[in-house]
Protein backbone atom coordinates (compact mmCIF):
# COMPACT_ATOMS: atom_id res chain seq x y z
CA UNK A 1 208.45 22.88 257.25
CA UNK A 2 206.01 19.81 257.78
CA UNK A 3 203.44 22.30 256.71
CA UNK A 4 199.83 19.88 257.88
CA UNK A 5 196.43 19.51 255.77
CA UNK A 6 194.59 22.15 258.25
CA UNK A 7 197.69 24.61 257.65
CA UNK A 8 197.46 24.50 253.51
CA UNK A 9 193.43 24.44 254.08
CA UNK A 10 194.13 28.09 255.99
CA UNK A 11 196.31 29.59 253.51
CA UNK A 12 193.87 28.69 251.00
CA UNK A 13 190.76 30.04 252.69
CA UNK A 14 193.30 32.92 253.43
CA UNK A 15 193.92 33.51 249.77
CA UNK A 16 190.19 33.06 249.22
CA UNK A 17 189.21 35.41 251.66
CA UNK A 18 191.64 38.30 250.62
CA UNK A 19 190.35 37.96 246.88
CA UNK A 20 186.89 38.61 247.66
CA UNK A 21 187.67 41.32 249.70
CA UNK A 22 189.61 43.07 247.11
CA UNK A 23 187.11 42.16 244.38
CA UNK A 24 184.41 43.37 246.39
CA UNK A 25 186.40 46.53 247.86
CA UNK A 26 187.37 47.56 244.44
CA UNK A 27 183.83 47.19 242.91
CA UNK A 28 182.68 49.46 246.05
CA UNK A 29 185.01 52.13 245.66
CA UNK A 30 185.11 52.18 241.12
CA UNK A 31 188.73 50.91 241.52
CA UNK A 32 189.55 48.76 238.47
CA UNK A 33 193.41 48.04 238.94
CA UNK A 34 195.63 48.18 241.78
CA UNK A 35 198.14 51.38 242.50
CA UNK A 36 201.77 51.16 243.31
CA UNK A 37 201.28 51.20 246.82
CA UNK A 38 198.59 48.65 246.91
CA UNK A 39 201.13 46.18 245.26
CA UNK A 40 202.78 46.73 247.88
CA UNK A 41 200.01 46.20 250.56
CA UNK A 42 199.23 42.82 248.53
CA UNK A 43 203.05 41.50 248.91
CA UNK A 44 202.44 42.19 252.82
CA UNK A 45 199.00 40.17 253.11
CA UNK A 46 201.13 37.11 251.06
CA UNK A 47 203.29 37.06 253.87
CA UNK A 48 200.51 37.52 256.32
CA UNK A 49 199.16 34.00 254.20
CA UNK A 50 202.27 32.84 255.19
CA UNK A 51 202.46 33.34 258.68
CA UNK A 52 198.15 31.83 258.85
CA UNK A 53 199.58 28.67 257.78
CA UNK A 54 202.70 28.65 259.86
CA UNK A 55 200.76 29.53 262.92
CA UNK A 56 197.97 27.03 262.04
CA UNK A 57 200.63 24.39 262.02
CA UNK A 58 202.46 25.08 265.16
CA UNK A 59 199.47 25.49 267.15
CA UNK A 60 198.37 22.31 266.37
CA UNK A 61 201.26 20.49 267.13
CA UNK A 62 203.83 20.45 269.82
CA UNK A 63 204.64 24.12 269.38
CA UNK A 64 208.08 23.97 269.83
CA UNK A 65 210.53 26.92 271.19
CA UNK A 66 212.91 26.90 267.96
CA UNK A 67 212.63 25.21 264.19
CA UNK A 68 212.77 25.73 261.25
CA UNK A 69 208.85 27.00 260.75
CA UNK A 70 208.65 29.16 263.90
CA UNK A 71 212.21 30.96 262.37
CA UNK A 72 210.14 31.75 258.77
CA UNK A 73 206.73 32.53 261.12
CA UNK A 74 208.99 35.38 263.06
CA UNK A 75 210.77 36.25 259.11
CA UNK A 76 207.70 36.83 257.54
CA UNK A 77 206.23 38.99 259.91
CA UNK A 78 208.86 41.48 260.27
CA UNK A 79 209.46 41.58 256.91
CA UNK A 80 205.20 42.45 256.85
CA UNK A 81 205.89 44.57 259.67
CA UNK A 82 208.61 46.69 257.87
CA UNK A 83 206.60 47.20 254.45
CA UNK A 84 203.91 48.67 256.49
CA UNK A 85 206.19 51.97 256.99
CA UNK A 86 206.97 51.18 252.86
CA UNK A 87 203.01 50.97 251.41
CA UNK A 88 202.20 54.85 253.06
CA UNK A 89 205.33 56.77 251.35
CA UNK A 90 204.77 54.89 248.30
CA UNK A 91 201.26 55.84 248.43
CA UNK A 92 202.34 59.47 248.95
CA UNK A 93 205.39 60.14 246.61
CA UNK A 94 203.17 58.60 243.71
CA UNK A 95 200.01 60.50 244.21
CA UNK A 96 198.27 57.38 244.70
CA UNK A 97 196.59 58.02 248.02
CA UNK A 98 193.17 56.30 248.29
CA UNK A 99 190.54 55.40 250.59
CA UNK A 100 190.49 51.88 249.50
CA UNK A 101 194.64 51.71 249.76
CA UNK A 102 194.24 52.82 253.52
CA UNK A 103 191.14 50.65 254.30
CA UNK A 104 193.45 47.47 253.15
CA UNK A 105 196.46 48.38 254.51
CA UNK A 106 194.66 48.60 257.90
CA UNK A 107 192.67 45.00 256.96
CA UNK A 108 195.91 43.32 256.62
CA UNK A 109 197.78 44.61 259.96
CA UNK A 110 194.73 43.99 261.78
CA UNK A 111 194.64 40.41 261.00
CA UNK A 112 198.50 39.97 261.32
CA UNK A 113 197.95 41.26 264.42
CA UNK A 114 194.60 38.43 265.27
CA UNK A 115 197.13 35.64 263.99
CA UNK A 116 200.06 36.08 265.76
CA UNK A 117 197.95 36.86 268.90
CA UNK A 118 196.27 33.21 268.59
CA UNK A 119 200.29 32.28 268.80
CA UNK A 120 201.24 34.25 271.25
CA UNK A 121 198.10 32.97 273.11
CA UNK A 122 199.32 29.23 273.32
CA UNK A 123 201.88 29.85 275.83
CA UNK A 124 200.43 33.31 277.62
CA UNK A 125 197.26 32.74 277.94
CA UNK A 126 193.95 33.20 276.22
CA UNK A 127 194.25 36.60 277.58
CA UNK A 128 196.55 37.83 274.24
CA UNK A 129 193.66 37.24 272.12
CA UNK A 130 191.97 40.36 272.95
CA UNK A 131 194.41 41.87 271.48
CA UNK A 132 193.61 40.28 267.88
CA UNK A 133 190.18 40.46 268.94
CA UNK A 134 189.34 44.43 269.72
CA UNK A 135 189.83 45.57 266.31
CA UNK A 136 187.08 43.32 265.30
CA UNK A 137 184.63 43.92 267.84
CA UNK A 138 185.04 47.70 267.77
CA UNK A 139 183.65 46.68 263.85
CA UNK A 140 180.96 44.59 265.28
CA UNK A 141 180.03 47.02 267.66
CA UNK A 142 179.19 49.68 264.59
CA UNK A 143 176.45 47.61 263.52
CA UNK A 144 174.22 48.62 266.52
CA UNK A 145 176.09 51.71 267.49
CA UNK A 146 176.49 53.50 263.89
CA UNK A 147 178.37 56.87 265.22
CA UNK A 148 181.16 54.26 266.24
CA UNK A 149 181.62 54.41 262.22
CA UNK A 150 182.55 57.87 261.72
CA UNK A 151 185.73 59.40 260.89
CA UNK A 152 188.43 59.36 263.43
CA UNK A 153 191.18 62.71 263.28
CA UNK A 154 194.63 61.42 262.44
CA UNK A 155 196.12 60.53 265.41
CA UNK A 156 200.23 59.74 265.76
CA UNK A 157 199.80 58.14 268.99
CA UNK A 158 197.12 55.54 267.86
CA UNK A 159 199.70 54.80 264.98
CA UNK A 160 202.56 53.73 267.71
CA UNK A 161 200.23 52.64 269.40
CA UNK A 162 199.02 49.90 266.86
CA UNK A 163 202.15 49.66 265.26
CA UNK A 164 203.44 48.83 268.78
CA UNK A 165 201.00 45.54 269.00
CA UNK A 166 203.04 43.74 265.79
CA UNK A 167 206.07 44.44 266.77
CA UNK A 168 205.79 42.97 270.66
CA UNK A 169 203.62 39.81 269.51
CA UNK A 170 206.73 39.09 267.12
CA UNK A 171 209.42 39.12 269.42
CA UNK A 172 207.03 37.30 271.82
CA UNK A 173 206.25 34.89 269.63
CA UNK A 174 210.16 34.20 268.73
CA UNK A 175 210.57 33.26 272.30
CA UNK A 176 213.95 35.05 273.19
CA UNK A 177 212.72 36.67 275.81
CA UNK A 178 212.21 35.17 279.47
CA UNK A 179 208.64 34.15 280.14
CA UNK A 180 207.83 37.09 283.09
CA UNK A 181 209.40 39.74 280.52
CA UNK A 182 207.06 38.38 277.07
CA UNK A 183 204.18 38.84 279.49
CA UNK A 184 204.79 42.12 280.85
CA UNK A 185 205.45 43.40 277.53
CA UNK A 186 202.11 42.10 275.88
CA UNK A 187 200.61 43.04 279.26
CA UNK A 188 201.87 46.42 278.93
CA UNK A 189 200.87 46.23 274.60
CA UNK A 190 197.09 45.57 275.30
CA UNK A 191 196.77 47.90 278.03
CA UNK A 192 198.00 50.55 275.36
CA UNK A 193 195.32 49.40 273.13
CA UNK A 194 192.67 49.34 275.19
CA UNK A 195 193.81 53.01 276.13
CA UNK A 196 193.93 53.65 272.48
CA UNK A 197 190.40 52.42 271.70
CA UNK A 198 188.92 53.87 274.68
CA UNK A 199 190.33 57.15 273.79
CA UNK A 200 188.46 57.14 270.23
CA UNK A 201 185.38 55.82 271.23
CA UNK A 202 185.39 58.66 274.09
CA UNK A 203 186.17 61.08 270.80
CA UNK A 204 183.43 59.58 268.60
CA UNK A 205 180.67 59.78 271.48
CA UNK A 206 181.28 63.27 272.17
CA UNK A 207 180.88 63.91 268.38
CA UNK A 208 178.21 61.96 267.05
CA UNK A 209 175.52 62.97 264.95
CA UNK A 210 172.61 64.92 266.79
CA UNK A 211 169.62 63.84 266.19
CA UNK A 212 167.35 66.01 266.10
CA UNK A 213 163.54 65.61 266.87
CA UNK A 214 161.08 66.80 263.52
CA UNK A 215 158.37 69.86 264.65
CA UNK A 216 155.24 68.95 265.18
CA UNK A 217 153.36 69.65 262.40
CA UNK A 218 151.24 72.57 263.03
CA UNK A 219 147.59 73.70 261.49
CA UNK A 220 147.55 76.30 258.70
CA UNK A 221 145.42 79.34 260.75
CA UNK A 222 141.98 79.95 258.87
């Protein structure tokens, strides 16, 4: 697949990366082995390595319409893509249902998502990589804004609406779509995000914490 020295040096950092999140993750949350659906979630973020080094070494060359490595790039993440409605039910049917499950299943289709937007990006426009890029700075931006952490109600549309952003970078990235058509659809895919985040942070503002201001200490009367 002519696979370069920068495209093995991302799939290792990748590998690297996803281990110390899981060791650290797992010593967070008292989690000492891995559930059936998290096996699952793991098989998906191997393919996501996959598709890091793929992309790394078709950016940096001629980035060709067709080939061999763009037709595994497009494979592996569908194949991701599909296992993401497989991790869930598994989760579910086993009774295996946990916060740390849910918190990597969303790590791993958010930087799917951030990879093949950098793809996507090389023949779009740098615009695409706010696509990658929002989950990550809605993250950011709960450092200084802490309500911006809280829990978020379930919510079907934000599900399409995420689930949405894989599957029209993949076809874009595959290229068998006309050029106006790939960029209306991504057009049309980050205007749904940016909808979708704007919509929670509206939620989360409305319902953050109240602070609210101590008494002033008063005098016991003599």
């Amino acid at each position: 697949m002519g696979l370069s020295t920068a495209s093995l040096a991302a799939g290792v950092v990748y590998t690297a990366a996803l281990w110390v999140f899981l060791a650290v993750a797992a010593r967070r949350s008292g989690t000492r082995s891995l559930g059936p659906a998290d096996h699952v979630t793991l098989a998906r973020a191997l393919l996501v390595g996959g598709v890091t080094a793929l992309v790394a070494v078709l950016v940096m060359t001629d980035h060709p319409a067709g080939g061999l490595s763009l037709v595994i790039l497009v494979t592996l993440a569908t194949v991701a893509l599909i296992l993401d409605a497989v991790d869930g039910q598994v989760a579910r049917r086993t009774g295996t249902v946990s916060k740390l499950g849910a918190r990597f299943d969303m790590e791993v289709d958010a930087f799917l998502i951030l990879v093949l937007s950098v793809y996507v990006s090389v023949s779009l426009g740098a615009w695409v990589l706010v696509i990658g890029a929002m989950r990550y700075a809605f993250v950011v931006a709960g450092w200084t804004m802490p309500w911006l952490r809280s829990a978020l109600p379930p919510s079907f549309a934000r599900k399409v609406v995420a689930a949405t952003q894989g599957i029209v970078l993949v076809v874009a990235a595959s290229g068998v779509l006309p050029y106006p058509v790939e960029a209306v659809s991504v057009g049309a895919a980050l205007a749904s995000l940016v909808w979708s985040f704007g919509r929670d942070v509206v939620w989360l503002r409305r319902n953050r914490p109240v602070r609210t201001k101590a008494a002033p200490a008063r005098w016991a009367s003599r």
